[in-house]
Every structure is written in C-alpha cells, then in structure tokens.
PDB file of N, CA and C in Angstrom:
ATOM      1  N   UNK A   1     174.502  79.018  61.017  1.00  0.00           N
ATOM      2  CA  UNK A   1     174.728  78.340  62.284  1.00  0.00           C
ATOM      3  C   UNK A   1     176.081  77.628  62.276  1.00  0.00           C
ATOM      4  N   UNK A   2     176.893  77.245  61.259  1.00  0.00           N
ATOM      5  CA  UNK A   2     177.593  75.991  61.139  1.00  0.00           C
ATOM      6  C   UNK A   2     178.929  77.138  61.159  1.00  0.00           C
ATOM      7  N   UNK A   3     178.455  78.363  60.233  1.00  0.00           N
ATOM      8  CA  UNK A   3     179.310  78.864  60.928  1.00  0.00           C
ATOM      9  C   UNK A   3     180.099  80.113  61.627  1.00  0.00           C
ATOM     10  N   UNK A   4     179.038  80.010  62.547  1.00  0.00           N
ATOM     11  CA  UNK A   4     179.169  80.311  63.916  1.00  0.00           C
ATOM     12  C   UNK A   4     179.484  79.175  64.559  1.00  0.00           C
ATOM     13  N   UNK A   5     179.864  78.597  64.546  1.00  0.00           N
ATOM     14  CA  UNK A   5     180.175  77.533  65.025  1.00  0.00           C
ATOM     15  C   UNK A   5     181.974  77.119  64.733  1.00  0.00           C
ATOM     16  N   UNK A   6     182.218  77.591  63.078  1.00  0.00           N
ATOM     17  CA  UNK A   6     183.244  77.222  63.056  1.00  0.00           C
ATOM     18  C   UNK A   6     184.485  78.450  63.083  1.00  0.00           C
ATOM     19  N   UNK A   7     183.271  79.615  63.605  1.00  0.00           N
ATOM     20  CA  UNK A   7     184.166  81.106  63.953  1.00  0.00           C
ATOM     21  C   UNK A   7     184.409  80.508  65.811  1.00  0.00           C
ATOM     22  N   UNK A   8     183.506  80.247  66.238  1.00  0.00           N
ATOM     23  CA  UNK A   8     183.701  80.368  67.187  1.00  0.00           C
ATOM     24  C   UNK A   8     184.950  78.696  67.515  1.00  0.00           C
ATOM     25  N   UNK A   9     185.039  78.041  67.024  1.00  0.00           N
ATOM     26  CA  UNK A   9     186.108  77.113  67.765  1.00  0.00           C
ATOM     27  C   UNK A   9     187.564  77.897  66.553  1.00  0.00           C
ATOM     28  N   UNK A  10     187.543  78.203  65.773  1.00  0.00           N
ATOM     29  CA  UNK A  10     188.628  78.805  65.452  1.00  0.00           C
ATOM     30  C   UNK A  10     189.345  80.246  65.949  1.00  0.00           C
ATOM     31  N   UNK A  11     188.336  80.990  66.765  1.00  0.00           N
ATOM     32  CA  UNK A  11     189.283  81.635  67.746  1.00  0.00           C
ATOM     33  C   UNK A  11     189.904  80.981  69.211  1.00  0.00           C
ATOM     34  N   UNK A  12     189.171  80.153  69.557  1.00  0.00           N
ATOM     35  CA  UNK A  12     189.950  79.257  70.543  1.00  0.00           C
ATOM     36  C   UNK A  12     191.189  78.772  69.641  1.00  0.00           C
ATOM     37  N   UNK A  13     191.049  77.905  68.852  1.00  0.00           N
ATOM     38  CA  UNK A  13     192.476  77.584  68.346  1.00  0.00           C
ATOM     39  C   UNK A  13     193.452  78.260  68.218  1.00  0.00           C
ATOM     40  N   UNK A  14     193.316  79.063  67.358  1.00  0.00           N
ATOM     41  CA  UNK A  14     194.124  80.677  67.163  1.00  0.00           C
ATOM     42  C   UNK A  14     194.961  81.176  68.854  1.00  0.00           C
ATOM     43  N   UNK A  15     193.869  80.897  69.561  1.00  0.00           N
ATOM     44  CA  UNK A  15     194.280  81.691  70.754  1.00  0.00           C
ATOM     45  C   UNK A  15     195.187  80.849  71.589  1.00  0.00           C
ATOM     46  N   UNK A  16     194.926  79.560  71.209  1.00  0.00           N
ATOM     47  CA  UNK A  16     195.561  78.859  72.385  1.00  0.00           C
ATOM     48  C   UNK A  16     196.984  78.670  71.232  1.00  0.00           C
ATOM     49  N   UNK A  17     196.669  78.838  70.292  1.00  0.00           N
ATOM     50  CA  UNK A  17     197.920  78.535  69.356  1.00  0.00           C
ATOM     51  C   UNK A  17     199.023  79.510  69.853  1.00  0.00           C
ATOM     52  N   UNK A  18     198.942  80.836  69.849  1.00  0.00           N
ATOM     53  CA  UNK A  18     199.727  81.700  70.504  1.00  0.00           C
ATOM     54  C   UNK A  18     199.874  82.041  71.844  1.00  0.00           C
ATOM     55  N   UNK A  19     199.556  81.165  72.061  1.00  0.00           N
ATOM     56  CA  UNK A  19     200.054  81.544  73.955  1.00  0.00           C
ATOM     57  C   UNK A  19     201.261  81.204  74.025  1.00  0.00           C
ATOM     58  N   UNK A  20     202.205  81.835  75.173  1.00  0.00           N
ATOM     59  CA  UNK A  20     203.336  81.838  75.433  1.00  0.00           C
ATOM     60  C   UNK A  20     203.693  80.787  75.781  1.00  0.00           C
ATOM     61  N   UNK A  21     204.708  79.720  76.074  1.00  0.00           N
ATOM     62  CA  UNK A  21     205.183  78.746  76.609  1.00  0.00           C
ATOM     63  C   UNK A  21     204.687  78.904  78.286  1.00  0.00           C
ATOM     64  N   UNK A  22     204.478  80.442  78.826  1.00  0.00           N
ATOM     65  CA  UNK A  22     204.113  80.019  80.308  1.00  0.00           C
ATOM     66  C   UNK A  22     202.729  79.420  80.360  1.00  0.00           C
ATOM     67  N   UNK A  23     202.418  80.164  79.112  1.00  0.00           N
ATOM     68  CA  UNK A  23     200.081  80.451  79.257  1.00  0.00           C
ATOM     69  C   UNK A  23     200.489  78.599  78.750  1.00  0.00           C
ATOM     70  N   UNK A  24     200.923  78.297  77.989  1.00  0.00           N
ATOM     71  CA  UNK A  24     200.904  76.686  77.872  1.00  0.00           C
ATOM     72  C   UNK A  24     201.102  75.854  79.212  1.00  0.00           C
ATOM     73  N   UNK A  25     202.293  76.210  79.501  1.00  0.00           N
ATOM     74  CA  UNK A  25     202.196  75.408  80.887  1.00  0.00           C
ATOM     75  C   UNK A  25     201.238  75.707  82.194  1.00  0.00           C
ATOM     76  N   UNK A  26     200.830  76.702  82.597  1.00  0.00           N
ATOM     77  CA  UNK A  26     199.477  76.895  83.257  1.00  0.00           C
ATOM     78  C   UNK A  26     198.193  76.064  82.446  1.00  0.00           C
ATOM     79  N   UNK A  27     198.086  76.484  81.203  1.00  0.00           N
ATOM     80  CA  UNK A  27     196.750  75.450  80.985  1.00  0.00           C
ATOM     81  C   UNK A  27     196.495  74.136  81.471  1.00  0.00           C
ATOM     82  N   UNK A  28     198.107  73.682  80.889  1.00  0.00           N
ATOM     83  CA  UNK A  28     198.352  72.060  81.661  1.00  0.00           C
ATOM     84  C   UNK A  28     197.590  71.845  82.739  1.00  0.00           C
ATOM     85  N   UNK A  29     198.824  72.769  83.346  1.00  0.00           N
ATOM     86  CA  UNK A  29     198.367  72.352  85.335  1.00  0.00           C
ATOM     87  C   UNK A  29     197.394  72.665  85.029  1.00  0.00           C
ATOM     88  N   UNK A  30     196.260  73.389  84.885  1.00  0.00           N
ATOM     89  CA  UNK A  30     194.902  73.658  84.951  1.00  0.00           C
ATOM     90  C   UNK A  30     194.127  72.372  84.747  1.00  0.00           C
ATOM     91  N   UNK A  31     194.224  71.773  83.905  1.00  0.00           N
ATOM     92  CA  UNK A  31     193.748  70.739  83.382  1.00  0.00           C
ATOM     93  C   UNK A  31     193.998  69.285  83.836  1.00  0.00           C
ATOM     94  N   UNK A  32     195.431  69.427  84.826  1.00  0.00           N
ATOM     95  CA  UNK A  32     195.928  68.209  85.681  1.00  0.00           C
ATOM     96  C   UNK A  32     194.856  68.482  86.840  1.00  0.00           C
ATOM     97  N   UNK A  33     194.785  69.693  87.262  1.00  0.00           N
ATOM     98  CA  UNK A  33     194.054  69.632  88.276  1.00  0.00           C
ATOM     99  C   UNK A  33     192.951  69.631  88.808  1.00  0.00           C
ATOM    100  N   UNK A  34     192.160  69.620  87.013  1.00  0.00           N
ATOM    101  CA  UNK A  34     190.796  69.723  87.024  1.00  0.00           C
ATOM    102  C   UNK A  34     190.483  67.616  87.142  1.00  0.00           C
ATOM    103  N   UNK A  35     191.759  66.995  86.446  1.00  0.00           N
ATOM    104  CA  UNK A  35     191.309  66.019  86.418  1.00  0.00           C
ATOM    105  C   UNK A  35     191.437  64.952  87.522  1.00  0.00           C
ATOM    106  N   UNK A  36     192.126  66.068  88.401  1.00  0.00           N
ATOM    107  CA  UNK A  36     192.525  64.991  89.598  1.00  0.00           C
ATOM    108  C   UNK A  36     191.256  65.568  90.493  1.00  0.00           C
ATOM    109  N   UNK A  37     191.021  66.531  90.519  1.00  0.00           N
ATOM    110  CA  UNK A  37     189.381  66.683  91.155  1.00  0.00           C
ATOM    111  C   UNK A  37     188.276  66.006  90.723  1.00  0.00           C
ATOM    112  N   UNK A  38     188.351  66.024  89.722  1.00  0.00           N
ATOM    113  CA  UNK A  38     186.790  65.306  89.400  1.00  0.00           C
ATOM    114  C   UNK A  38     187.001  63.885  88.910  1.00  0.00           C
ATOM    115  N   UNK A  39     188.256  63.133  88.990  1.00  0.00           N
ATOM    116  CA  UNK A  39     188.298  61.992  88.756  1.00  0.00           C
ATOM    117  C   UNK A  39     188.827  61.188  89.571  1.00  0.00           C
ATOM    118  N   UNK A  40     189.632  61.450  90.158  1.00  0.00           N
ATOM    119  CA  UNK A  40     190.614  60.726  91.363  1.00  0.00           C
ATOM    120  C   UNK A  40     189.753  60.762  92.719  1.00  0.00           C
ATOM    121  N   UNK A  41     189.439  61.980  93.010  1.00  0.00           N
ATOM    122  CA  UNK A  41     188.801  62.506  94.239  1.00  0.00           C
ATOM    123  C   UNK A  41     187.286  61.869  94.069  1.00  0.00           C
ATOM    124  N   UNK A  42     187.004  61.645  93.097  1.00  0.00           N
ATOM    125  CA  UNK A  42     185.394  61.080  92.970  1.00  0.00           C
ATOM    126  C   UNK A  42     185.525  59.331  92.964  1.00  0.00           C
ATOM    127  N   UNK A  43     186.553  58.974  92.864  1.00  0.00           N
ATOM    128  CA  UNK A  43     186.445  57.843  93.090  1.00  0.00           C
ATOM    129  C   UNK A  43     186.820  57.278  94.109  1.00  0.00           C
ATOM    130  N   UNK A  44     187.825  57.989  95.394  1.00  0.00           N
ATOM    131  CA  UNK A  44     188.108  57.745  96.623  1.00  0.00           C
ATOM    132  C   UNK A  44     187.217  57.796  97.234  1.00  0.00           C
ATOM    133  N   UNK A  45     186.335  59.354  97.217  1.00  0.00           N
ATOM    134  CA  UNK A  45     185.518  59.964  98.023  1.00  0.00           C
ATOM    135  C   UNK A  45     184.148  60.035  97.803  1.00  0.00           C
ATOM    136  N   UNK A  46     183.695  59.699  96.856  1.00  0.00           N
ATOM    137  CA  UNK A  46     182.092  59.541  96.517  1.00  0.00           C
ATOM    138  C   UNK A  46     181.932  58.357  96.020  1.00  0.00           C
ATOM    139  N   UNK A  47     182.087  56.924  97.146  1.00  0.00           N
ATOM    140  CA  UNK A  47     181.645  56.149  96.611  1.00  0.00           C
ATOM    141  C   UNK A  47     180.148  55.822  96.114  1.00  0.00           C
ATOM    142  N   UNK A  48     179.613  54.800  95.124  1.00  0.00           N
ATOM    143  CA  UNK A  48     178.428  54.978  94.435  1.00  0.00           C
ATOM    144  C   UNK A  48     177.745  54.288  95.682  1.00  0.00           C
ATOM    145  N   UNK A  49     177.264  54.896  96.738  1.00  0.00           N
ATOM    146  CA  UNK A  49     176.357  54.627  97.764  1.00  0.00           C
ATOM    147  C   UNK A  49     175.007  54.147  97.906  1.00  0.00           C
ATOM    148  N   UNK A  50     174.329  53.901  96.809  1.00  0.00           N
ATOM    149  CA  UNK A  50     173.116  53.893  96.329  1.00  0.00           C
ATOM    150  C   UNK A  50     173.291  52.368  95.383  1.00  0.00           C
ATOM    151  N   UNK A  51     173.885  52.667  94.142  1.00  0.00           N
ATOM    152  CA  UNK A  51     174.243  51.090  93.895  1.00  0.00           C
ATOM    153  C   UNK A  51     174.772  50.329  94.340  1.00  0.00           C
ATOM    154  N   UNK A  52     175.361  50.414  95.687  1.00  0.00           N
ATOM    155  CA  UNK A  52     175.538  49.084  96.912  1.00  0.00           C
ATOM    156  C   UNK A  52     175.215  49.224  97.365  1.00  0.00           C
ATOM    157  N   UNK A  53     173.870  49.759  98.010  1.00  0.00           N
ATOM    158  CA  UNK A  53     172.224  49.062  98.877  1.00  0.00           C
ATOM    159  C   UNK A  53     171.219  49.242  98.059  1.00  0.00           C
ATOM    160  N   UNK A  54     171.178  49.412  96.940  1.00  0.00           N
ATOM    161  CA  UNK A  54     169.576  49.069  96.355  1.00  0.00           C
ATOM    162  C   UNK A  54     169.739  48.461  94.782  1.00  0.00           C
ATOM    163  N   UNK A  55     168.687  47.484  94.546  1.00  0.00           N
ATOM    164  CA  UNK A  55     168.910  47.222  93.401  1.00  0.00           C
ATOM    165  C   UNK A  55     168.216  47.535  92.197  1.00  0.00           C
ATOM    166  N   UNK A  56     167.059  48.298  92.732  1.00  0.00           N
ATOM    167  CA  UNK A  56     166.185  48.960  91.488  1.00  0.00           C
ATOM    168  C   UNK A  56     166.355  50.424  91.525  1.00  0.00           C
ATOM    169  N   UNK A  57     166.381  50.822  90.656  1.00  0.00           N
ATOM    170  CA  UNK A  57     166.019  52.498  90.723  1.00  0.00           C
ATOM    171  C   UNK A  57     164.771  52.866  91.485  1.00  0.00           C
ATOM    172  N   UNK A  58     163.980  52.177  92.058  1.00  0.00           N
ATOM    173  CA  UNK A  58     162.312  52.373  92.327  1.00  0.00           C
ATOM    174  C   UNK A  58     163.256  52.473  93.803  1.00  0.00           C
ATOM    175  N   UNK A  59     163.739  51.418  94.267  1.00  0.00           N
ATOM    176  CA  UNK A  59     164.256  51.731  95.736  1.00  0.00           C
ATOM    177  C   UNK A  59     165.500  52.826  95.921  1.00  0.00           C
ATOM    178  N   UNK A  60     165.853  53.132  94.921  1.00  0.00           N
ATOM    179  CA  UNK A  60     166.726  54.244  95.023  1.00  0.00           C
ATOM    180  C   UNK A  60     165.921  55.801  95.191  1.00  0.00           C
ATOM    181  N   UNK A  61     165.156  55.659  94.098  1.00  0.00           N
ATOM    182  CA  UNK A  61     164.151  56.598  94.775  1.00  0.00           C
ATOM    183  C   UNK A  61     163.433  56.624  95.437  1.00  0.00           C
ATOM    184  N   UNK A  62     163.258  55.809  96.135  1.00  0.00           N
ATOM    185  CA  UNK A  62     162.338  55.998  97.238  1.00  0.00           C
ATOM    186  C   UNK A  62     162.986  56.071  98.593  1.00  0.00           C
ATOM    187  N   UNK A  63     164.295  55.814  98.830  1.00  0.00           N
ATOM    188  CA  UNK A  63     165.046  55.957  99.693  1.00  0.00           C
ATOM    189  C   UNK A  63     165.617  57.916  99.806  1.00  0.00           C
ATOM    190  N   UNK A  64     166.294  58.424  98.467  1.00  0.00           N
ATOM    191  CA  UNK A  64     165.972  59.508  97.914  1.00  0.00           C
ATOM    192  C   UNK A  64     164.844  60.354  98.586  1.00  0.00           C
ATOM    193  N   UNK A  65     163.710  59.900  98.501  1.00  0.00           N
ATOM    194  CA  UNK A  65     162.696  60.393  98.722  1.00  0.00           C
ATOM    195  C   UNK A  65     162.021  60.679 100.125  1.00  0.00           C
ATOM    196  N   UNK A  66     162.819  59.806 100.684  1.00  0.00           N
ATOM    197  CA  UNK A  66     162.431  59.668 102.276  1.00  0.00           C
ATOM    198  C   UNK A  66     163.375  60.739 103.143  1.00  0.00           C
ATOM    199  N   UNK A  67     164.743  60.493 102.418  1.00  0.00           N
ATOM    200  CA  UNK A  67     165.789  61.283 102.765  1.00  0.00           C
ATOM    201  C   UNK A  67     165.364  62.843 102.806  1.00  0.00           C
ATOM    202  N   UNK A  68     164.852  63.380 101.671  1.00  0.00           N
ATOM    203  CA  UNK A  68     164.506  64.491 101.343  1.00  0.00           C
ATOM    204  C   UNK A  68     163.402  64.961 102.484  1.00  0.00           C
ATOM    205  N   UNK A  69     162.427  64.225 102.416  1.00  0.00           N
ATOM    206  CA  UNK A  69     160.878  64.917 103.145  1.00  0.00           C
ATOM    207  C   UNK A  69     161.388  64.796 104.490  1.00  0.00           C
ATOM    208  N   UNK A  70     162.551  64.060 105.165  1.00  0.00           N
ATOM    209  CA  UNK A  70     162.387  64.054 106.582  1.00  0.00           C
ATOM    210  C   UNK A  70     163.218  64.911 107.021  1.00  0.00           C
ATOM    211  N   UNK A  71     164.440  66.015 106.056  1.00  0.00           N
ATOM    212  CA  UNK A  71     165.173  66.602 105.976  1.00  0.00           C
ATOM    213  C   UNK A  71     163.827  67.537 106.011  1.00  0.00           C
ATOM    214  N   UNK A  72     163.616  68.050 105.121  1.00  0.00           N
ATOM    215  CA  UNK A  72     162.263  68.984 105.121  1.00  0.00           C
ATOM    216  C   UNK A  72     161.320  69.394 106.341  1.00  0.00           C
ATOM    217  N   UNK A  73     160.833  67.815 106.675  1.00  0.00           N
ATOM    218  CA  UNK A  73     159.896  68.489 107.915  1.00  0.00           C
ATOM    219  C   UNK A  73     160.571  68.699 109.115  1.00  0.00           C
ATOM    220  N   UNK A  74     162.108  68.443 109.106  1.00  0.00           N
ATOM    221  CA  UNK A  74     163.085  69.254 110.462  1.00  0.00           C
ATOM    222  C   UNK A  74     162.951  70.691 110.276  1.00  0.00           C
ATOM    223  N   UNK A  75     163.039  70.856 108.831  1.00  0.00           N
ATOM    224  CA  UNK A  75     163.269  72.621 108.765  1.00  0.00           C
ATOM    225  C   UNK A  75     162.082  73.068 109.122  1.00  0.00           C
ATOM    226  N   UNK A  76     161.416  72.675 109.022  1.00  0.00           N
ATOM    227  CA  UNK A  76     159.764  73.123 108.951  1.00  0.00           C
ATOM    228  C   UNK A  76     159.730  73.944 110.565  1.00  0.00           C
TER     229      UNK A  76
END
C-alpha cells in the first residue's frame, strides 16, 4: 500500500518536474484561478447566511428543513 502510494506521488513529481516553462506557467494561472474562485468569490458572494440568523445548529436545521419540504410540496 505505502507503496503505491509512493509510486503514485512520484510520477506526479517527475512529471511536473519536466514540464516546459509554458506547462509551468499555465499550471500557475490554473491554480491562481482556482484560488480566486473558491476563495475570494466565496467570501464576497456566499456570505455565511445561516450563522447570522441562527444560533444553534437545531435552528439551522430546522430552518434547512422547512426550506426543503416547502420547495418539495411546490413540485409536487
């Protein structure tokens, strides 16, 4: 198991070791832009809506819960 494990992260290394100066700079941006999506954009745009109106998890789910079934019996 351990190693398979240490075949498998040593062809990633290997691989990223030889990439060209372009395949390097694409990964970058890849990776700038993964982090400006899921980190920048999640904190403008998904504020935590739930921990500023409820203070237990019991009312979070149950708010959750209401949301859901009344969504439901429209489709119905």
């Amino acid at each position: 198991m351990k190693k398979n494990i240490k075949i498998f992260f040593s062809l990633y290394t290997e691989g990223f070791r030889n990439l060209s100066t372009l395949g390097k700079k694409l990964w970058i941006l890849i990776f700038i832009k993964l982090f400006i999506m899921f980190v920048i954009l999640k904190i403008f745009f998904f504020p935590n809506f739930l921990g500023s109106k409820f203070d237990t998890s019991e009312e979070k789910s149950n708010y959750i819960l209401n949301i859901l079934t009344k969504q439901s019996e429209k489709n119905d």
